[in-house]
Protein backbone atom coordinates (compact mmCIF):
# COMPACT_ATOMS: atom_id res chain seq x y z
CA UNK A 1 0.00 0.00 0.00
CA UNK A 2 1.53 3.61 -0.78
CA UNK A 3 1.52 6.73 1.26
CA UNK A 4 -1.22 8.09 -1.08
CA UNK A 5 -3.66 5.49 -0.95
CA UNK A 6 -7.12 6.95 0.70
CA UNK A 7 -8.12 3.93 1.21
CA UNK A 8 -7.17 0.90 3.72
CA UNK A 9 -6.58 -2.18 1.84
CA UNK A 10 -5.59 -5.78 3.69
CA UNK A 11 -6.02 -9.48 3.02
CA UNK A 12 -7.49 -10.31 5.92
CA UNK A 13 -10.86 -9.34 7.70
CA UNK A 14 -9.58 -8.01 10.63
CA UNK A 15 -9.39 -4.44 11.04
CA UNK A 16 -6.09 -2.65 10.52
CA UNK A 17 -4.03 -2.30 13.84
CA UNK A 18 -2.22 0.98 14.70
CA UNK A 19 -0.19 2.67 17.56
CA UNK A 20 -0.57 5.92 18.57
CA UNK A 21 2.18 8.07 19.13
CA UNK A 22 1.70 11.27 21.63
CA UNK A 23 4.30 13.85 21.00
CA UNK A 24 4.45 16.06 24.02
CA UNK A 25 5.90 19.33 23.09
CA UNK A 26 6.97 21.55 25.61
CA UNK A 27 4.43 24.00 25.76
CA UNK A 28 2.10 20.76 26.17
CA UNK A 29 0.34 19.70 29.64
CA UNK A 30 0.56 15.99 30.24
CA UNK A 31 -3.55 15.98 30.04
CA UNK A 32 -3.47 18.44 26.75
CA UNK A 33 -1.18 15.72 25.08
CA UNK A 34 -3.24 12.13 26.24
CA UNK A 35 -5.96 14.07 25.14
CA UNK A 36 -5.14 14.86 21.61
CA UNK A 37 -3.92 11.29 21.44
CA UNK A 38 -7.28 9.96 22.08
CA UNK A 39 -9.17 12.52 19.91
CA UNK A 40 -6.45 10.41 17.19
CA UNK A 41 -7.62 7.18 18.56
CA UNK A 42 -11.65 8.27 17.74
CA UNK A 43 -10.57 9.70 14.48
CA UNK A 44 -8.78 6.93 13.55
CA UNK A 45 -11.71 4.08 14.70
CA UNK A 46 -13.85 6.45 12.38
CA UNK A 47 -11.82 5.48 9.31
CA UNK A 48 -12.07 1.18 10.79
CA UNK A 49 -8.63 1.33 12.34
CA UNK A 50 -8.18 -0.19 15.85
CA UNK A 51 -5.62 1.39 17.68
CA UNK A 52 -4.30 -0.82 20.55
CA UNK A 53 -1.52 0.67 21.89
CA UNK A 54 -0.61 4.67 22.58
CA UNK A 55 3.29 5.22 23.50
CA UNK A 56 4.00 8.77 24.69
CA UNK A 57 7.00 10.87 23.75
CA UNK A 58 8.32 14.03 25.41
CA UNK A 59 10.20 16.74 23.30
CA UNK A 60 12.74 18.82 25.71
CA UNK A 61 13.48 20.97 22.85
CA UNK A 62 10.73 21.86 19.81
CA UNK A 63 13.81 22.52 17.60
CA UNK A 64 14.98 19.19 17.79
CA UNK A 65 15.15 17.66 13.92
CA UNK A 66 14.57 14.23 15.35
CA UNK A 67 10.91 12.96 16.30
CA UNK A 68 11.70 10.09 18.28
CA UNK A 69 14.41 8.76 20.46
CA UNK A 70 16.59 6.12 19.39
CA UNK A 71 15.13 4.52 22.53
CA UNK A 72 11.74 5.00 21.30
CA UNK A 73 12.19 4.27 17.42
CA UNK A 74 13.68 1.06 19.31
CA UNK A 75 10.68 0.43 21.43
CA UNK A 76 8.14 0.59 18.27
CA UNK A 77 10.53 -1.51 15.98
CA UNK A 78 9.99 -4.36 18.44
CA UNK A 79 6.27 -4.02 17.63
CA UNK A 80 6.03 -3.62 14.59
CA UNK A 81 9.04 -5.61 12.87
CA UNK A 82 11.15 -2.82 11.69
CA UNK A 83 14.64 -2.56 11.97
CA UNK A 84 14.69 0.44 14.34
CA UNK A 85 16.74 3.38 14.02
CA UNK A 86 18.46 3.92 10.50
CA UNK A 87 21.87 5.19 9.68
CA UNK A 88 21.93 8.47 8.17
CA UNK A 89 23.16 9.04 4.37
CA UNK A 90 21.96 6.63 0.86
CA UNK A 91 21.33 3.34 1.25
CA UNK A 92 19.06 0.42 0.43
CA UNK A 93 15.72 0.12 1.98
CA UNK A 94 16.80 -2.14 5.45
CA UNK A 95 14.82 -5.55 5.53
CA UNK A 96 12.48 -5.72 8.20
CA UNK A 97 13.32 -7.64 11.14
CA UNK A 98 11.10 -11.00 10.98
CA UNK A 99 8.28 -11.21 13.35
CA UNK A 100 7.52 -14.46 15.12
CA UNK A 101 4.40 -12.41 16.12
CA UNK A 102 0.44 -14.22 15.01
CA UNK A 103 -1.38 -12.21 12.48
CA UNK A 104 -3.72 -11.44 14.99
CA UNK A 105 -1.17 -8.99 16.89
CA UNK A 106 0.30 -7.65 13.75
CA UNK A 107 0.58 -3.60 13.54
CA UNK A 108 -0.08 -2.39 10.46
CA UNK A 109 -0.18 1.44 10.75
CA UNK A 110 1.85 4.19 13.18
CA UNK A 111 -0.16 7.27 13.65
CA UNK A 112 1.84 10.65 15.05
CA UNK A 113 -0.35 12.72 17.01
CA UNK A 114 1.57 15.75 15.43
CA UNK A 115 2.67 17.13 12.30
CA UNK A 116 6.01 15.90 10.70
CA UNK A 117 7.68 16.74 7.42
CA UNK A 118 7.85 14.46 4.75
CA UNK A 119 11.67 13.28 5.88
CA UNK A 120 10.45 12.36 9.18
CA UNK A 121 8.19 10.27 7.79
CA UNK A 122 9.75 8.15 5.55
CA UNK A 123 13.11 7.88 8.24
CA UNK A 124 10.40 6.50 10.51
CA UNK A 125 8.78 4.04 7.67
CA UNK A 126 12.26 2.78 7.18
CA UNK A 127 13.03 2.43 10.67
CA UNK A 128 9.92 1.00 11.69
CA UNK A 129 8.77 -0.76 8.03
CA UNK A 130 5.59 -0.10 8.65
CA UNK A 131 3.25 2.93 7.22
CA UNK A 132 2.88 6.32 9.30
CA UNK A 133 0.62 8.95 9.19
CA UNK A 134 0.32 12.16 11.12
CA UNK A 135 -2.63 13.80 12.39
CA UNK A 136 -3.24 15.99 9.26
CA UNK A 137 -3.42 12.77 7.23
CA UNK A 138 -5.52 10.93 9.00
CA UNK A 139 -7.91 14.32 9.58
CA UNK A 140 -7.62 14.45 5.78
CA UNK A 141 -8.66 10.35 5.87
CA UNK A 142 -11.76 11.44 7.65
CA UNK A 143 -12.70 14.43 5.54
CA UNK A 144 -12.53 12.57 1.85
CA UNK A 145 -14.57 9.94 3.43
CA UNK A 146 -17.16 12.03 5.06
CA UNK A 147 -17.11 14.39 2.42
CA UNK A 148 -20.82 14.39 0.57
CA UNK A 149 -21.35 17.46 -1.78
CA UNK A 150 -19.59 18.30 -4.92
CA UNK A 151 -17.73 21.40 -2.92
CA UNK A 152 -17.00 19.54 0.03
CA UNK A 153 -15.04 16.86 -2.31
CA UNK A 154 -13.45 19.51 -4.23
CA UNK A 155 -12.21 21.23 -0.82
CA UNK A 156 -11.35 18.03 0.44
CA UNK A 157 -9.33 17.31 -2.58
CA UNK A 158 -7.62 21.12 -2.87
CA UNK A 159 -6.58 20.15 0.92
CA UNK A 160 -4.83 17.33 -0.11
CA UNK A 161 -2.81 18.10 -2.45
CA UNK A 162 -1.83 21.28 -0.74
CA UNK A 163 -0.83 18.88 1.90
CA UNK A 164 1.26 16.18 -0.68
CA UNK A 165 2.91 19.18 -2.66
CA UNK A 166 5.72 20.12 0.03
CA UNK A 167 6.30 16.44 0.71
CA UNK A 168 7.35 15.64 -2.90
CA UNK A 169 10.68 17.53 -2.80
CA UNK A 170 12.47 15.49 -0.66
CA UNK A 171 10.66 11.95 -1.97
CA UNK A 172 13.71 10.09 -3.20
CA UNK A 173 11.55 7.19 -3.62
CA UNK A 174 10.68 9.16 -6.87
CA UNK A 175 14.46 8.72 -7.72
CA UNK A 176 16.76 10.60 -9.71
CA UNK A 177 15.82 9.22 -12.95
CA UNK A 178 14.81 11.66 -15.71
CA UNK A 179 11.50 11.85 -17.17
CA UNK A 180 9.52 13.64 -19.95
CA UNK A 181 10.18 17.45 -20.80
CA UNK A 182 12.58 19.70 -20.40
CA UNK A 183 14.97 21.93 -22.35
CA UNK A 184 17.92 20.33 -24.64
CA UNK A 185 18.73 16.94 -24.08
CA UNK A 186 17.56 16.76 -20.25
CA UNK A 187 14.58 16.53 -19.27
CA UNK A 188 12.50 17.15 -16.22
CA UNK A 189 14.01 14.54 -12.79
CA UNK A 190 10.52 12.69 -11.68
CA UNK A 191 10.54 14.66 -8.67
CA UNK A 192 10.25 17.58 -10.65
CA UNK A 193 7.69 16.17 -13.22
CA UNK A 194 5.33 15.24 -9.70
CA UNK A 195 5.87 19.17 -8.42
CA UNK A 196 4.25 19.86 -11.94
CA UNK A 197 1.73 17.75 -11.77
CA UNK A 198 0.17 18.79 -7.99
CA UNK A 199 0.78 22.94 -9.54
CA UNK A 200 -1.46 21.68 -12.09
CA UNK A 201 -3.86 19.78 -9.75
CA UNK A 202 -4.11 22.87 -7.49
CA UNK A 203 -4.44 25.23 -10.46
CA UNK A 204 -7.63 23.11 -11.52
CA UNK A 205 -9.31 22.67 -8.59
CA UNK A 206 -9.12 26.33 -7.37
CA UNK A 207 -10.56 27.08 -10.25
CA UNK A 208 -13.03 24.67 -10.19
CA UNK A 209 -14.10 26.06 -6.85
CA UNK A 210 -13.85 29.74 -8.13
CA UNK A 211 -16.38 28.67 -10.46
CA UNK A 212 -19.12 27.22 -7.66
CA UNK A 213 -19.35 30.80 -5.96
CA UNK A 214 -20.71 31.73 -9.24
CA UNK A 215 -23.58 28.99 -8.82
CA UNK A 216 -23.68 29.85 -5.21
CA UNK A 217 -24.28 33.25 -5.45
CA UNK A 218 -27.86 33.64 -5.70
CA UNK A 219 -28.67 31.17 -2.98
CA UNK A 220 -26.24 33.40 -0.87
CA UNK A 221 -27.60 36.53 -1.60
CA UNK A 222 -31.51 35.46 -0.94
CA UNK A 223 -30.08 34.15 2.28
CA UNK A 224 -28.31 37.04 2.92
CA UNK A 225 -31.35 38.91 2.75
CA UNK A 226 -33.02 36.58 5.45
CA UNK A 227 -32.13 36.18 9.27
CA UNK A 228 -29.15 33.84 10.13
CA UNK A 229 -27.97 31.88 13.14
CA UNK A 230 -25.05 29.58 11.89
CA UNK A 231 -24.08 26.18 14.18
CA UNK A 232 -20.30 26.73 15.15
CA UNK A 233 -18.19 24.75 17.40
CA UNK A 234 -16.16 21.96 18.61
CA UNK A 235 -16.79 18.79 16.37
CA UNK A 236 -18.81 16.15 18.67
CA UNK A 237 -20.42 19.09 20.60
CA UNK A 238 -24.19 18.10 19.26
CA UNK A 239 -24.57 20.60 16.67
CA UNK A 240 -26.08 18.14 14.12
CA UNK A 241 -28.37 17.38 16.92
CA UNK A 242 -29.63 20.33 17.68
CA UNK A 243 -30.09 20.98 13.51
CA UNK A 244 -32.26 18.25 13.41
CA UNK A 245 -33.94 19.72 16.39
CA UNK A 246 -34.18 23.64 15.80
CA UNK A 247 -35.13 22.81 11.91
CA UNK A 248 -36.93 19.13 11.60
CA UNK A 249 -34.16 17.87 8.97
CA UNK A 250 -33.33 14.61 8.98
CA UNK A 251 -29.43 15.90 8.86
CA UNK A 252 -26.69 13.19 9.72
CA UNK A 253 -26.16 12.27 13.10
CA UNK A 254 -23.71 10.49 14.61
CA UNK A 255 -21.60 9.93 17.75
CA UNK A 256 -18.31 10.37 16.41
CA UNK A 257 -15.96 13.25 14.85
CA UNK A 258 -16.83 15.41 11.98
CA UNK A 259 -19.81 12.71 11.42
CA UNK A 260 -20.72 15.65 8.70
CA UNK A 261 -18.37 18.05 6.79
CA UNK A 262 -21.03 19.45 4.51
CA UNK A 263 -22.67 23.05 4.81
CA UNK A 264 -26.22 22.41 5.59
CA UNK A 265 -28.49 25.27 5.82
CA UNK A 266 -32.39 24.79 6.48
CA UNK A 267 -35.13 27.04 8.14
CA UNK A 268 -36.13 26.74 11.61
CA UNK A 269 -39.20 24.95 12.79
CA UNK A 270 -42.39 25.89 12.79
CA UNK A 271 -41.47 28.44 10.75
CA UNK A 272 -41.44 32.59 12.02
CA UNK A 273 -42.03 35.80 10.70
CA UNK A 274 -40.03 36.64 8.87
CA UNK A 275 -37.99 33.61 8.14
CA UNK A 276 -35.11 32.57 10.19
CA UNK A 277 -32.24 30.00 8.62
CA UNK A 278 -29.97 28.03 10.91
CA UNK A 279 -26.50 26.81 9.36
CA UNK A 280 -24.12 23.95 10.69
CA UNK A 281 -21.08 24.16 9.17
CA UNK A 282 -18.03 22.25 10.00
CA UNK A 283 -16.85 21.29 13.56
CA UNK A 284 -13.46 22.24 14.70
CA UNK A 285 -10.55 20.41 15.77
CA UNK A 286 -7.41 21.85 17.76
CA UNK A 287 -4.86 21.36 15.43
CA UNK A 288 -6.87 21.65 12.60
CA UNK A 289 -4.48 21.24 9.36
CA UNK A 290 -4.28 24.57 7.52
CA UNK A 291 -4.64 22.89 4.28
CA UNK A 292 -8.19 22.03 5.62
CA UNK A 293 -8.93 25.43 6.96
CA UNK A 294 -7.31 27.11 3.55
CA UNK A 295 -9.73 24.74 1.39
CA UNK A 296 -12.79 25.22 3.62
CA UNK A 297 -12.51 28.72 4.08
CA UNK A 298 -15.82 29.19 1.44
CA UNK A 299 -17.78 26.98 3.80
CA UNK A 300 -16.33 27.99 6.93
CA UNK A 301 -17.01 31.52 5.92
CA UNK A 302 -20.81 31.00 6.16
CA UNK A 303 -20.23 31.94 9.93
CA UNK A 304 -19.35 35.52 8.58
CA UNK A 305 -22.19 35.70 6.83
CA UNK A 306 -24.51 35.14 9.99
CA UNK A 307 -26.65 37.77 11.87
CA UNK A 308 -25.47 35.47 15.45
CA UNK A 309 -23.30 32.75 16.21
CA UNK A 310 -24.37 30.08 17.99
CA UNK A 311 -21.27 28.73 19.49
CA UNK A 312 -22.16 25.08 20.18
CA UNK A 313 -19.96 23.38 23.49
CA UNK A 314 -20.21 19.71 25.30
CA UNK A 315 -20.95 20.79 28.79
CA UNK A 316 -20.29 17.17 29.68
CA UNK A 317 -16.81 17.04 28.24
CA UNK A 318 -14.36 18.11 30.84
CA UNK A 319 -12.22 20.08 28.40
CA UNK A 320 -14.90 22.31 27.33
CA UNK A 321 -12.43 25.04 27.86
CA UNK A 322 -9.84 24.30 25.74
CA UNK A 323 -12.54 23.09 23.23
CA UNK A 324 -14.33 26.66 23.39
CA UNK A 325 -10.66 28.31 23.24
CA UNK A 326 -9.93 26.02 19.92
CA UNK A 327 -13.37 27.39 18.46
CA UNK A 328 -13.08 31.03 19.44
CA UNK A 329 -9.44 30.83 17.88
CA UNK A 330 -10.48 29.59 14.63
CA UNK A 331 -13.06 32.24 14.44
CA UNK A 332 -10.77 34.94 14.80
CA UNK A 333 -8.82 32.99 11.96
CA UNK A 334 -11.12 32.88 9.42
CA UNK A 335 -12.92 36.66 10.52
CA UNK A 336 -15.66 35.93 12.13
CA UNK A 337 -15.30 37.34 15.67
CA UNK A 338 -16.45 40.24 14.93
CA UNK A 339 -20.13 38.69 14.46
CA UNK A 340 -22.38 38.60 17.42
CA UNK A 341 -22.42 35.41 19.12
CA UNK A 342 -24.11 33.25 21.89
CA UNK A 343 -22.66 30.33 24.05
CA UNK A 344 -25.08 26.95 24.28
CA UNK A 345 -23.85 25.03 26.65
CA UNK A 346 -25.26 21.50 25.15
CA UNK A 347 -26.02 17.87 26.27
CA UNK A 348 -26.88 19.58 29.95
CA UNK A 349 -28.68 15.99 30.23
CA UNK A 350 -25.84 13.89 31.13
CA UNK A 351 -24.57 16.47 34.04
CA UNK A 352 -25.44 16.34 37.73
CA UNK A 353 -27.95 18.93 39.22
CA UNK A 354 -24.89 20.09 40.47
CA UNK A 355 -22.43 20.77 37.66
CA UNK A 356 -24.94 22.13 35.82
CA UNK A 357 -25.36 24.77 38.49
CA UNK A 358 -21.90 25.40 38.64
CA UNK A 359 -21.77 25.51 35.04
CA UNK A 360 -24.82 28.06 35.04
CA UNK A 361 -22.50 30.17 38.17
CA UNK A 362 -19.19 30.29 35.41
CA UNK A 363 -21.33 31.24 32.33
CA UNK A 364 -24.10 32.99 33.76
CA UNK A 365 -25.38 34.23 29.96
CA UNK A 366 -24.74 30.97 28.76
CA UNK A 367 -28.30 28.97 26.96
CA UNK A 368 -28.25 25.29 28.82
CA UNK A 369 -29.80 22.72 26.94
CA UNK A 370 -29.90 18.88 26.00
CA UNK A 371 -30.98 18.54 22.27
CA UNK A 372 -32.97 15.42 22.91
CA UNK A 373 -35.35 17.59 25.70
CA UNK A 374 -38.31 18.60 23.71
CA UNK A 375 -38.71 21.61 26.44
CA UNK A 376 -35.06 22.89 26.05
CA UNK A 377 -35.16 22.91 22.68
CA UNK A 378 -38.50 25.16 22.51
CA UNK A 379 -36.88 27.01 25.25
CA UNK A 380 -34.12 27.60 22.43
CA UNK A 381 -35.97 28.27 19.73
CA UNK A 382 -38.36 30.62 21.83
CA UNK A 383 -34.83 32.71 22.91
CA UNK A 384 -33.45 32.68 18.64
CA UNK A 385 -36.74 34.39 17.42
CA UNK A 386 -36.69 36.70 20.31
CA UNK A 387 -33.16 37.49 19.42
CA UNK A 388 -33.99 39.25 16.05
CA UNK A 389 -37.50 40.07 17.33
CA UNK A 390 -35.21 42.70 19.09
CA UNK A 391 -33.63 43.54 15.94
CA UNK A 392 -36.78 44.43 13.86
CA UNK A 393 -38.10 47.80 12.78
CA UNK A 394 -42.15 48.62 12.56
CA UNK A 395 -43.06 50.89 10.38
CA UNK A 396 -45.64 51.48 6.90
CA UNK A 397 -45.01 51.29 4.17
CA UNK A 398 -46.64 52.15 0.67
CA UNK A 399 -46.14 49.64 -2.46
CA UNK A 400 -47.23 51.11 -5.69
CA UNK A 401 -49.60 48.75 -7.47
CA UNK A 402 -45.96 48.97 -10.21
CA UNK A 403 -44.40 47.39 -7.70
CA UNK A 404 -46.48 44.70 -6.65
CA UNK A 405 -43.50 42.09 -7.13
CA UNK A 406 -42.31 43.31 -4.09
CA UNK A 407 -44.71 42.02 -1.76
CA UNK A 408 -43.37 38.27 -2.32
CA UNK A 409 -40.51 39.87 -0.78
CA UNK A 410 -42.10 42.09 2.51
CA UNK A 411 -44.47 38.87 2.81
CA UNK A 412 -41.12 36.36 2.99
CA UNK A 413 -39.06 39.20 5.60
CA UNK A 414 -41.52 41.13 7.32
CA UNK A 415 -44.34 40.37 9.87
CA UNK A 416 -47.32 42.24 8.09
CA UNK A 417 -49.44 43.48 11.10
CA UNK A 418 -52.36 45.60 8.98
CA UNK A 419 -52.63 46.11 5.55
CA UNK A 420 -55.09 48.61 3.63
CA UNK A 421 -55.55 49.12 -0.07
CA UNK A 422 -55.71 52.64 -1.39
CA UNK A 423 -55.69 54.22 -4.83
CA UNK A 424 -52.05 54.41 -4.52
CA UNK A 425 -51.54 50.99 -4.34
CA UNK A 426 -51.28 48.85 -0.45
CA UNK A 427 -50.24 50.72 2.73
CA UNK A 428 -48.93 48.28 5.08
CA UNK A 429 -47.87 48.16 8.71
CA UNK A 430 -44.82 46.52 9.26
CA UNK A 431 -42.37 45.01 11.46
CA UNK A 432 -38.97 44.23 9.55
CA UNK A 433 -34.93 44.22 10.02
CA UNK A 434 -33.34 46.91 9.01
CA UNK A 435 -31.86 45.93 6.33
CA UNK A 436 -34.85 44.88 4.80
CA UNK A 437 -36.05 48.22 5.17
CA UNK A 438 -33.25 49.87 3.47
CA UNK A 439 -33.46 47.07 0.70
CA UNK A 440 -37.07 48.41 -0.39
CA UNK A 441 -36.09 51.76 0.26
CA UNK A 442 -34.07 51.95 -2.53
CA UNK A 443 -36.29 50.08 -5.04
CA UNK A 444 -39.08 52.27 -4.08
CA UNK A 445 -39.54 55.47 -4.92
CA UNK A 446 -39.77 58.04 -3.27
CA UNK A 447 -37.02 56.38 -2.02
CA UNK A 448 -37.48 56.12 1.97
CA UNK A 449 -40.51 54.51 3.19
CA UNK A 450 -43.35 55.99 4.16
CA UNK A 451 -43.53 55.83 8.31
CA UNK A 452 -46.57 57.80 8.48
């Protein structure tokens, strides 16, 4: 099987077997680092691996070229049949070291809880003879085999090869040997010819996703001219739950991470006046690889778009902190702080009376719910439409009988509270966002609204 491969291919039916490696850097807490490792271990079971051992290494020094100790590259050898640490400089591929191990306790795959360069991988493949993939990969596993829509695929797929491209240089797998191309009688080495080729991959599918905007663009701008709450938040925190409960869509939901990396915007249920949609967009991850967050900006982006952010946290988990830090962080990274937000505390069901009171005590504007609680989720939906009830304008307005298109419009964004027809065409009493307001403003004429 290649480093490439998306897929998990073996003879036999048992799942593939990996170890988990915890790097703990030094700006790293003992419980920040066994938890990252086991947020690898779920990602990994998501994508059928079974991960039955973790082995924990400390870095002194984040500088240090070298990933493992000798010790350590020692330690895994001896469990997975490689030959352990390799002598620096060329030489032939070492033979693994044979395994008197059964089938059954065979390790097939080393994951890194960490990101390493392309040399540190294959130095540890050699050592260890076994494949190894860091946490970007296997997040990058998980997204092309979650991935649903056309965009998602073609983000997924941009991320990808932004993460292969810097890898390629230092590939000597690829050899030495010259290829097609070139000027005079040399042409291009293959390491060179594979640079070319992910350019031209990248090339393509940016501009593939430059063109979807294009198609995206109207449904953006009619939902830009409608009321938004967007989903955000740690992945696993119940936001697909409480879609399904806020809106009545049967949206994907599953106990594991990013269980759905698709943008899925509905309208929340029973319907208000005016309108109100809810997004869920992507969970977040700490460490999230910036090749995913570069690719998914367009989707991730929908949060900037949104009138309020409904920042979506497991009150059960016990690093809800760090979880709400992670989210708040990538917020700020892709712009979206700026846009008026409100913290649900969710899955209240599975705390004590008293945690949740003490949770109530630390965030004492925080919404507590449980998505499965018919009553906290009314109680939610109750506190969203009286959110932008806040925001609305009354006022009346006059439409022309010219205009009489526009009242699809008023009728879709505005809570009509009297209407009257006059020679002039329909007065109407109104109460509206702002925006709205300005919106028919202009396409009216005089060109502010009546408020008399």
């Amino acid at each position: 099987m290649t480093r490439n491969s998306s897929r998990f291919r073996y003879l036999s039916e048992r799942l593939p077997a990996a170890i988990v490696v915890a790097v703990q850097e030094p700006h790293q807490s003992a419980h920040q680092t066994a938890t990252s490792a086991l947020e690898l271990a779920r990602l990994a079971r998501g994508l059928g691996i079974e991960v039955v051992r973790t082995v924990q290494q400390s870095r002194a020094n984040a500088s240090l070229s070298a990933l493992l100790s000798e010790g350590r590259l020692r330690e895994l050898a001896a469990l997975t049949g490689g030959v352990g640490p390799v002598p620096r400089g060329p030489q032939s591929p070492p033979t693994p070291a044979a395994s008197e191990r059964d089938e059954d306790d065979k390790v097939d795959l080393v994951l890194i809880d960490g990101l390493i360069t392309g040399g540190q991988q294959r130095a540890l493949e050699l050592a260890l003879g076994v494949e190894v993939l860091d946490r970007s990969a296997v997040i990058l596993r998980v997204f092309e085999q979650r991935a649903r829509s056309h965009e998602a695929r073609l983000q997924v797929a941009l991320a990808r090869e932004l993460y292969q491209a810097p890898r390629v240089r230092d590939d000597h797998g690829l050899g030495d040997r010259e290829g097609g191309g070139g000027r005079a009688a040399r042409g291009h080495t293959n390491v060179e010819l594979r640079k070319q080729q992910h350019r031209e991959r990248v090339a393509t599918l940016r501009r593939e996703l430059a063109a979807l905007p294009a198609r995206e663009a109207v449904r953006r701008q009619r939902r830009d001219q409608m009321s938004q709450a967007a989903l955000v938040g740690y992945t696993n925190a119940g936001k697909s739950s409480l879609m399904r409960a806020l809106t009545g869509s049967q949206v994907h939901v599953e106990d594991e991470l990013f269980a759905t990396v698709d943008l899925t915007v509905r309208t929340l249920a029973p319907e208000s006046t005016p309108r109100i949609l809810v997004s869920d967009t992507v969970g977040f991850l700490a460490n999230l690889p910036h090749e995913l967050v570069a690719s998914f900006r367009a989707t991730l982006e929908e949060a900037r778009h949104a009138d309020v952010l409904l920042l979506v946290v497991d009150a059960a988990d016990p690093d809800l902190h760090d979880q709400l830090r992670v989210t708040l962080d990538t917020l700020r990274q892709i712009g979206a702080d700026s846009v008026p937000r409100q913290l649900v505390l969710n899955k209240v069901d599975r705390l004590t009376p008293q945690q949740r009171e003490s949770l109530a005590l630390l965030f004492p504007d925080a919404w507590l719910v449980s998505a499965h609680d018919a009553d906290d989720v009314a109680a939610l939906r109750a506190r969203l439409v009286a959110h932008f009830e806040r925001a609305l304008v009354e006022g009346s307005l006059l439409v022309p009988f010219r205009a009489g298109a526009l009242l699809d419009d008023i009728h879709r964004q505005a809570r009509v509270l009297a209407r009257r027809h006059t020679t002039r065409g329909t007065r109407l009493h109104l109460r509206a966002p702002p925006d709205a307001w300005a919106r028919w403003n202009r396409a009216l004429k005089p060109r502010h609204p009546d408020r008399g």
